[in-house]
PDB file of N, CA and C in Angstrom:
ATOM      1  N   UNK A   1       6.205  -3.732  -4.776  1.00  0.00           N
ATOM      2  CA  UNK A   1       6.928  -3.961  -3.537  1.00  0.00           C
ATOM      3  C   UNK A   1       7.050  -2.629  -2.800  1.00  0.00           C
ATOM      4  N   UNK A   2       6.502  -2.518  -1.340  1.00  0.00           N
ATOM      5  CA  UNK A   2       6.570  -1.527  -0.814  1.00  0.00           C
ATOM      6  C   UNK A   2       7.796  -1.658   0.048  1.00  0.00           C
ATOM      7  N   UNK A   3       8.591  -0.560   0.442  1.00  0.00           N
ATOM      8  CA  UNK A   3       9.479  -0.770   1.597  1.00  0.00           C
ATOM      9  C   UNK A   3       9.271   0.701   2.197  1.00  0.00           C
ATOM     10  N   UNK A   4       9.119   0.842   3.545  1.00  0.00           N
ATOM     11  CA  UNK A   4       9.216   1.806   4.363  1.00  0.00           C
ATOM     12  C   UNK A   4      10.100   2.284   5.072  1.00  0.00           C
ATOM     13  N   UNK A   5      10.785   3.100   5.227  1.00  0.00           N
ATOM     14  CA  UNK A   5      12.051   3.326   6.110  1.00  0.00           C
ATOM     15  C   UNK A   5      11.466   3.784   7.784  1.00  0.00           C
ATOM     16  N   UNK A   6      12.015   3.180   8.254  1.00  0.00           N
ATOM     17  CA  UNK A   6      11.568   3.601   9.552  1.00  0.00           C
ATOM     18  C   UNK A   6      12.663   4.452  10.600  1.00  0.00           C
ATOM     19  N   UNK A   7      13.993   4.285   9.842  1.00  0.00           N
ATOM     20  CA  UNK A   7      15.221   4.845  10.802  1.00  0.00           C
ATOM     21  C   UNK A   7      15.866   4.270  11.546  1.00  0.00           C
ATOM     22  N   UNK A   8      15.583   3.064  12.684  1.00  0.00           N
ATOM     23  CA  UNK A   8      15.219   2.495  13.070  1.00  0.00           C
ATOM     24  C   UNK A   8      16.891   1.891  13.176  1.00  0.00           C
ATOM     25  N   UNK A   9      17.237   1.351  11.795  1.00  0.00           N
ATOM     26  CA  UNK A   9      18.377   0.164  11.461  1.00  0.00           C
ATOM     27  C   UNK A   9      19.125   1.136   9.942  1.00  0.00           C
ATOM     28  N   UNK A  10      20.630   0.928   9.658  1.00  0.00           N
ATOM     29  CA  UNK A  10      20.272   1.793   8.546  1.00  0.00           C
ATOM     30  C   UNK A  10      19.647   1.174   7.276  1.00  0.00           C
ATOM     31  N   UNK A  11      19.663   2.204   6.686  1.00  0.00           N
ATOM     32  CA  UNK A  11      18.650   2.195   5.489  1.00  0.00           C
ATOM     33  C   UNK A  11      18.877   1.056   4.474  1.00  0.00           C
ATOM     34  N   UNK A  12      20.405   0.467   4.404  1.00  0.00           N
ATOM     35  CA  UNK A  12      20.203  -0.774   3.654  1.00  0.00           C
ATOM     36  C   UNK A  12      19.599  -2.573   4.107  1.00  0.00           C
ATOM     37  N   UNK A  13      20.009  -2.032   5.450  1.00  0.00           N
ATOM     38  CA  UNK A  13      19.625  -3.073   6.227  1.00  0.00           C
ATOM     39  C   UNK A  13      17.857  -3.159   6.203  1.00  0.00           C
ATOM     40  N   UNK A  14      17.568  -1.887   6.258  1.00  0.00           N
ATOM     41  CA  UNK A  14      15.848  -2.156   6.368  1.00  0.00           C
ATOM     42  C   UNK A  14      15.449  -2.470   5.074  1.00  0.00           C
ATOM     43  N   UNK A  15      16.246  -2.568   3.646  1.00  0.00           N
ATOM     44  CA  UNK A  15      15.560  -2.672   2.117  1.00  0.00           C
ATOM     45  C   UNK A  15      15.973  -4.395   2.378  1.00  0.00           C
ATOM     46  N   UNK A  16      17.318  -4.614   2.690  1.00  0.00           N
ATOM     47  CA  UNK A  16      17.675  -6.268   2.879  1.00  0.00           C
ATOM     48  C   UNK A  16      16.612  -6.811   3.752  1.00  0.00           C
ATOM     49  N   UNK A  17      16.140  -6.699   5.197  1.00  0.00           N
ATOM     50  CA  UNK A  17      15.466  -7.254   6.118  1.00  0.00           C
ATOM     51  C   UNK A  17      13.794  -6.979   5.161  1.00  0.00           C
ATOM     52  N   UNK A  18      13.240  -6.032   4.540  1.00  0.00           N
ATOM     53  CA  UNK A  18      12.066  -6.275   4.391  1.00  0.00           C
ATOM     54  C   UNK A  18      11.706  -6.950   2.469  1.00  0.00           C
ATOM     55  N   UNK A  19      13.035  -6.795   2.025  1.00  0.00           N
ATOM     56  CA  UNK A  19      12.844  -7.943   0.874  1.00  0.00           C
ATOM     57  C   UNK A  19      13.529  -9.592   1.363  1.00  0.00           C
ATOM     58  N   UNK A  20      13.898  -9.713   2.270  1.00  0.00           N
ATOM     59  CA  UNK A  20      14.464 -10.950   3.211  1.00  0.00           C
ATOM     60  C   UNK A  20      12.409 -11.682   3.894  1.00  0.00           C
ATOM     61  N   UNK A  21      11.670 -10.402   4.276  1.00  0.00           N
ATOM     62  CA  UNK A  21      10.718 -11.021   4.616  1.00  0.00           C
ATOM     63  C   UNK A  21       9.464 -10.997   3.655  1.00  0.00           C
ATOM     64  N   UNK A  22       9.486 -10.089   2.546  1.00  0.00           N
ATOM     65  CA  UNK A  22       8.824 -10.864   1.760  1.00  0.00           C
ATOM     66  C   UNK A  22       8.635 -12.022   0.734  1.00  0.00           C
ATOM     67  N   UNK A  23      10.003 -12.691   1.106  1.00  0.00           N
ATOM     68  CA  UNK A  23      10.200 -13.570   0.570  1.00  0.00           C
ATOM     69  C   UNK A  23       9.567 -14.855   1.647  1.00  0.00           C
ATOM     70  N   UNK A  24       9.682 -14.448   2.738  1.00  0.00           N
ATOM     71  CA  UNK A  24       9.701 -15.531   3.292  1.00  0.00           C
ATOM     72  C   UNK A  24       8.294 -15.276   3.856  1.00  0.00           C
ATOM     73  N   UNK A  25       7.416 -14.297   3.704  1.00  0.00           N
ATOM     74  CA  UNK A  25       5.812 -14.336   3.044  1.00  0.00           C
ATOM     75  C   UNK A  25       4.835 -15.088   2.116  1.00  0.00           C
ATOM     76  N   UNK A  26       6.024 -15.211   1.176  1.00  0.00           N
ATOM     77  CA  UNK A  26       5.326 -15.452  -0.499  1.00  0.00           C
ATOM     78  C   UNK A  26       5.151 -14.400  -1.018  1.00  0.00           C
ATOM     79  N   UNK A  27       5.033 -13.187  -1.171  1.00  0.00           N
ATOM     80  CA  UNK A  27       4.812 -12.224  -1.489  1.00  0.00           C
ATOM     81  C   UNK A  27       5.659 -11.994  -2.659  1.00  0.00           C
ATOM     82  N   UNK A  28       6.845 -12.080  -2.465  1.00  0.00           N
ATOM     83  CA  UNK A  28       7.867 -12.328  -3.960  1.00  0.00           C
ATOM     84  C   UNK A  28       7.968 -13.699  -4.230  1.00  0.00           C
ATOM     85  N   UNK A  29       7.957 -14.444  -5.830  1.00  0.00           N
ATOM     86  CA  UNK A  29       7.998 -15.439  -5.457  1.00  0.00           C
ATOM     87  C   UNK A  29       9.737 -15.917  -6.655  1.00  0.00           C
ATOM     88  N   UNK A  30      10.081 -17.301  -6.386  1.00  0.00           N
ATOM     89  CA  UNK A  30      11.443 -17.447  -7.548  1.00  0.00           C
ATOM     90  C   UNK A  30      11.465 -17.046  -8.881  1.00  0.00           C
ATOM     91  N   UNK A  31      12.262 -16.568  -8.920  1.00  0.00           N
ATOM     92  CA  UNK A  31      12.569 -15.639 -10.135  1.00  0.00           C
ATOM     93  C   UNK A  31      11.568 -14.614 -10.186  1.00  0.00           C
ATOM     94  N   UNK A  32      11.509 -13.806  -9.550  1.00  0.00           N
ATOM     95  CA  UNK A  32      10.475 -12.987 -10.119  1.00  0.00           C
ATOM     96  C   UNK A  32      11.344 -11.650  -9.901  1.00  0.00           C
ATOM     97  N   UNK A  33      11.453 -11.213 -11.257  1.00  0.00           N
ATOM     98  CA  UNK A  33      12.847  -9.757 -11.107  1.00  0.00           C
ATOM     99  C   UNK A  33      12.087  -8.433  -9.929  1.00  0.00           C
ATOM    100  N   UNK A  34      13.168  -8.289  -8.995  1.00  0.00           N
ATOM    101  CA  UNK A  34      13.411  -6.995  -8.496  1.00  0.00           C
ATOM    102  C   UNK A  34      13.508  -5.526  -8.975  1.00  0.00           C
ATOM    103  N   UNK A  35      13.136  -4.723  -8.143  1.00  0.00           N
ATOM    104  CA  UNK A  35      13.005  -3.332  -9.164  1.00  0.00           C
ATOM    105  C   UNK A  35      14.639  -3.045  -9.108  1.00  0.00           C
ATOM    106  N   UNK A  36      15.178  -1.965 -10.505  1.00  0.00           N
ATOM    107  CA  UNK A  36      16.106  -1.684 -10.503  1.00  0.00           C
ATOM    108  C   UNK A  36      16.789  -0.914  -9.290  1.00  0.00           C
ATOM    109  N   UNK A  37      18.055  -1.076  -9.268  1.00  0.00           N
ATOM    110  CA  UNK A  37      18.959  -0.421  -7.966  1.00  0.00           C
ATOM    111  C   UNK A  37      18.553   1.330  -7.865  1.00  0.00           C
ATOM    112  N   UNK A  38      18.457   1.785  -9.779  1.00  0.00           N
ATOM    113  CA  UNK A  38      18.099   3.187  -9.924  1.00  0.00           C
ATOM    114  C   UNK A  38      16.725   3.554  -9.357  1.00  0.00           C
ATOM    115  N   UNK A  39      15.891   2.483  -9.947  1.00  0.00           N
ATOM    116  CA  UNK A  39      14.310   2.748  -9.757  1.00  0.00           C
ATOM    117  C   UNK A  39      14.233   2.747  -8.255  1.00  0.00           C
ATOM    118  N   UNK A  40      14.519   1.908  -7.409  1.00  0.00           N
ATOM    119  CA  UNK A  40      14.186   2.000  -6.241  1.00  0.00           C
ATOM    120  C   UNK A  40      14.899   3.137  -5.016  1.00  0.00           C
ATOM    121  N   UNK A  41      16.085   3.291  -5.303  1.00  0.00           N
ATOM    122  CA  UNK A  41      17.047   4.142  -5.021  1.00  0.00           C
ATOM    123  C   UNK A  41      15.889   5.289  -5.284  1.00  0.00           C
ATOM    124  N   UNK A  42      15.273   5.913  -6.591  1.00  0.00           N
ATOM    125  CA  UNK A  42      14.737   6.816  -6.678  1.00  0.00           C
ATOM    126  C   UNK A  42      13.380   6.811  -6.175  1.00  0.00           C
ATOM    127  N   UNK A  43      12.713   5.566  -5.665  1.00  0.00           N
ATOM    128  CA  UNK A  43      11.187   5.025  -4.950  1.00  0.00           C
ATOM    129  C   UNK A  43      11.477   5.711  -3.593  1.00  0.00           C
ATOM    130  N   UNK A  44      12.511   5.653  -3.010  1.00  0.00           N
ATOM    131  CA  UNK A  44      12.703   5.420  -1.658  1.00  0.00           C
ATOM    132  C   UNK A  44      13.582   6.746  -1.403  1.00  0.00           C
ATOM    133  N   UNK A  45      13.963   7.776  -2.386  1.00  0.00           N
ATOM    134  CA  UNK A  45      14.812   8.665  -1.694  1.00  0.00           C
ATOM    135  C   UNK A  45      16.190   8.687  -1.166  1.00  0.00           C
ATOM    136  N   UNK A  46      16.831   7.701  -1.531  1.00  0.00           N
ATOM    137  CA  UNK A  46      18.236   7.175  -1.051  1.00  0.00           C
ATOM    138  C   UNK A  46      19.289   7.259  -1.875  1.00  0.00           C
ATOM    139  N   UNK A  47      20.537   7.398  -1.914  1.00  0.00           N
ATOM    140  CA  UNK A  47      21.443   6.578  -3.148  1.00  0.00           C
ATOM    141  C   UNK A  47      21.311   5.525  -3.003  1.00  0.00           C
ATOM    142  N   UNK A  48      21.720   5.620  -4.826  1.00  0.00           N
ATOM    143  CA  UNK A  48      21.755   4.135  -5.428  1.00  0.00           C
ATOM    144  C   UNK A  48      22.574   3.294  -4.767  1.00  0.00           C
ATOM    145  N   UNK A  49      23.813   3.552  -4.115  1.00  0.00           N
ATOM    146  CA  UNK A  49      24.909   2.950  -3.593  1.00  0.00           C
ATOM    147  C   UNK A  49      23.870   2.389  -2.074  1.00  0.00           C
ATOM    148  N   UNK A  50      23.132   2.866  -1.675  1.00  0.00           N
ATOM    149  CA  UNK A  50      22.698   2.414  -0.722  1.00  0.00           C
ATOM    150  C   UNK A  50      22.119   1.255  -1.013  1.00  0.00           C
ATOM    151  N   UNK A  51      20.827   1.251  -1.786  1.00  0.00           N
ATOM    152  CA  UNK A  51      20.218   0.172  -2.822  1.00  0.00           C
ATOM    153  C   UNK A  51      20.849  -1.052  -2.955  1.00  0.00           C
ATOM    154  N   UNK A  52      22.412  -0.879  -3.801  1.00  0.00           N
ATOM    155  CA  UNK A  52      23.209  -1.659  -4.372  1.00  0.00           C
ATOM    156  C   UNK A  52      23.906  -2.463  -3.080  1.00  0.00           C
ATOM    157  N   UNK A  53      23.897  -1.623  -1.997  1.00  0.00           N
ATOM    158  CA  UNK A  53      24.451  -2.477  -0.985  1.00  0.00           C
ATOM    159  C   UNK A  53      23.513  -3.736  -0.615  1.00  0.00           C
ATOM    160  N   UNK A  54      22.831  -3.161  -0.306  1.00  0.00           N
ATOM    161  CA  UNK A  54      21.728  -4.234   0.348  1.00  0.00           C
ATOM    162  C   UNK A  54      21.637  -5.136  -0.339  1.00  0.00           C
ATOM    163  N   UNK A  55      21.178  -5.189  -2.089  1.00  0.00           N
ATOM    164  CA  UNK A  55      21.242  -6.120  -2.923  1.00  0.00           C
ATOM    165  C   UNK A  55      22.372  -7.101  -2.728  1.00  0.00           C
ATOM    166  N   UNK A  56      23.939  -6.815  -3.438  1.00  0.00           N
ATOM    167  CA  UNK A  56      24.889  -7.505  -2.527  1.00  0.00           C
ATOM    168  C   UNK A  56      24.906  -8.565  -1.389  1.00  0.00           C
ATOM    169  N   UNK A  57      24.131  -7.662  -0.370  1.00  0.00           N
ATOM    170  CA  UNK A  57      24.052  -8.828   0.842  1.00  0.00           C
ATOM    171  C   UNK A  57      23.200  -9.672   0.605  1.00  0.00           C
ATOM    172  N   UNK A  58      22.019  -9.460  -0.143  1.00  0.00           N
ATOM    173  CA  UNK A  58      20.599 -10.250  -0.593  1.00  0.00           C
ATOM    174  C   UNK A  58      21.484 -11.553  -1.445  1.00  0.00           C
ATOM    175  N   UNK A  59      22.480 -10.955  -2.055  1.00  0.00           N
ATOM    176  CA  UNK A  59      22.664 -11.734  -3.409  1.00  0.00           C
ATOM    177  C   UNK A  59      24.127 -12.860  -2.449  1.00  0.00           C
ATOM    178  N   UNK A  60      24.825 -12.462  -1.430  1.00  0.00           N
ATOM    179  CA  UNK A  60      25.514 -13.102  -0.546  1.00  0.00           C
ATOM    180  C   UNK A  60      24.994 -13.672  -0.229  1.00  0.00           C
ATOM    181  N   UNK A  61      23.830 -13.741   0.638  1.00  0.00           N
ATOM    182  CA  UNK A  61      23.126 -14.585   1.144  1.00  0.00           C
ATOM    183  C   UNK A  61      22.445 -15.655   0.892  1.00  0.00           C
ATOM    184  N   UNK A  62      22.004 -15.362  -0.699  1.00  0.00           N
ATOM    185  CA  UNK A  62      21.467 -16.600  -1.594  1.00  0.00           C
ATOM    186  C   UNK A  62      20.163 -16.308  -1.866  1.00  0.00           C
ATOM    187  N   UNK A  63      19.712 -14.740  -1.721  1.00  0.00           N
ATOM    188  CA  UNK A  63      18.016 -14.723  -1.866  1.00  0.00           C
ATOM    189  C   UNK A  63      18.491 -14.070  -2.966  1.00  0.00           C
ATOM    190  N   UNK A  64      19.179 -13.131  -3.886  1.00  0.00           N
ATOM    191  CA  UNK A  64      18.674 -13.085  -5.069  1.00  0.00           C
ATOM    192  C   UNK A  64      20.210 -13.471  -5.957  1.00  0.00           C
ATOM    193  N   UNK A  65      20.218 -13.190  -7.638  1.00  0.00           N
ATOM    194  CA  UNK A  65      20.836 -13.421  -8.551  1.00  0.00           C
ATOM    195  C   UNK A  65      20.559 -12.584  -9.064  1.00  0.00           C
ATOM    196  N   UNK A  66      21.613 -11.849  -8.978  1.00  0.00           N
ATOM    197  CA  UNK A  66      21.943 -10.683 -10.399  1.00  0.00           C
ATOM    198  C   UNK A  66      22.631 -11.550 -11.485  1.00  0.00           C
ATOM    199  N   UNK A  67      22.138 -10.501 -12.994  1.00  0.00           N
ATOM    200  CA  UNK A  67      22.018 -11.206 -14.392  1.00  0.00           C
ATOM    201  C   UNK A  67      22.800  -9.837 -14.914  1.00  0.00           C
ATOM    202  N   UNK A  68      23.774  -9.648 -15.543  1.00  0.00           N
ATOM    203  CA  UNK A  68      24.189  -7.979 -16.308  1.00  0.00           C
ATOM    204  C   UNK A  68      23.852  -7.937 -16.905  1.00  0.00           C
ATOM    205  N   UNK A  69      23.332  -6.973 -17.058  1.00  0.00           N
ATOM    206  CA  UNK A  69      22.579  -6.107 -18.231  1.00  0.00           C
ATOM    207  C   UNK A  69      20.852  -6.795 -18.218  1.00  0.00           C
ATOM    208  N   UNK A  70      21.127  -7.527 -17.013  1.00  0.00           N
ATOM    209  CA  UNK A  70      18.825  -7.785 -16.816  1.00  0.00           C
ATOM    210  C   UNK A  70      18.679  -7.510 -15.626  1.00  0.00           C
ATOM    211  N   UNK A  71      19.268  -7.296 -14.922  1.00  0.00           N
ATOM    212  CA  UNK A  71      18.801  -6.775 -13.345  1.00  0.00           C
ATOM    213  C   UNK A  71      18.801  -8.305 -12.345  1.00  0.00           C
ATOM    214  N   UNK A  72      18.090  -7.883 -11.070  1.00  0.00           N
ATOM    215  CA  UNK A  72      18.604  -8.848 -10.154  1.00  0.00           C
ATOM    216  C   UNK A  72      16.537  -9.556  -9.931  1.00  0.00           C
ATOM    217  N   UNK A  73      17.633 -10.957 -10.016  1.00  0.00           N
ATOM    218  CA  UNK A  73      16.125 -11.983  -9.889  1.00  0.00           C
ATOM    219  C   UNK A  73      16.510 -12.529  -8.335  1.00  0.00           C
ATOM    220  N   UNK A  74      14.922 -13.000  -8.022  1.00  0.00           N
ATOM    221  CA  UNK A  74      15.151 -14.054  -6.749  1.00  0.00           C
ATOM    222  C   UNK A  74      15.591 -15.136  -6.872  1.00  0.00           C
ATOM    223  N   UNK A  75      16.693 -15.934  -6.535  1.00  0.00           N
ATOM    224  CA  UNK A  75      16.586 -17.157  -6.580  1.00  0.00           C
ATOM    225  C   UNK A  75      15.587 -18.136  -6.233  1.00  0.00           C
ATOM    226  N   UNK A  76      16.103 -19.368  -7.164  1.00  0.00           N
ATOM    227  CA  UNK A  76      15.059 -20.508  -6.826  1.00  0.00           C
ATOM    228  C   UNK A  76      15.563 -20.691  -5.550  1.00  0.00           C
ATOM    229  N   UNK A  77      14.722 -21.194  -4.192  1.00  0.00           N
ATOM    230  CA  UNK A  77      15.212 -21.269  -2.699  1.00  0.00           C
ATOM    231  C   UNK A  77      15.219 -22.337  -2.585  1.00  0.00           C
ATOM    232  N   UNK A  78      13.916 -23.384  -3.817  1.00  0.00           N
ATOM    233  CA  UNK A  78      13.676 -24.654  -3.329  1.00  0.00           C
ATOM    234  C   UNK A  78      12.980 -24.797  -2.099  1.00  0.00           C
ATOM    235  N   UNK A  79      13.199 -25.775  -1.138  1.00  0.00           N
ATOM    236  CA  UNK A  79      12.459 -26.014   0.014  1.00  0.00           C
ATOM    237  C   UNK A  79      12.677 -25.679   0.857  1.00  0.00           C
ATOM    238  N   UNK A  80      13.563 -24.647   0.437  1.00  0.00           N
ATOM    239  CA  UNK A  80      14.016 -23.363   1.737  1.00  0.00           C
ATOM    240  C   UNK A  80      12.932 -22.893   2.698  1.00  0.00           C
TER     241      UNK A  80
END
């Protein structure tokens, strides 16, 4: 999973909006685990707290499910 920062929007909003559209690509598909909050936090140059936000809203919203101690999956969307 690539994500690019562009500046643009802040930085959690652009990790939420471009795992928001690869979902709605196919590109990720249900259940298929997300990289860790650390791993990507450290992919992308950001804090983790930044990471963790976005997830949150992902996971508010109903696109993913965090598991403790397994990390965060996509939900099933169904015929979303």
């Amino acid at each position: 999973m690539e994500i690019h920062l562009t500046g643009k929007k802040s930085i959690y909003e652009e990790i939420k909006e471009t795992v928001e559209r690869y979902i709605s690509l196919g590109v990720l598909k249900d259940g298929e685990r997300l990289p860790s909050v650390r791993n990507l936090a450290l992919k992308l140059g950001v804090n983790p707290n930044t990471v963790q936000k976005a997830y949150q809203l992902l996971e508010h919203d109903g696109y993913i499910c965090s598991v403790p101690g397994k990390g965060s999956f996509l939900c099933d969307m169904g015929d979303e």
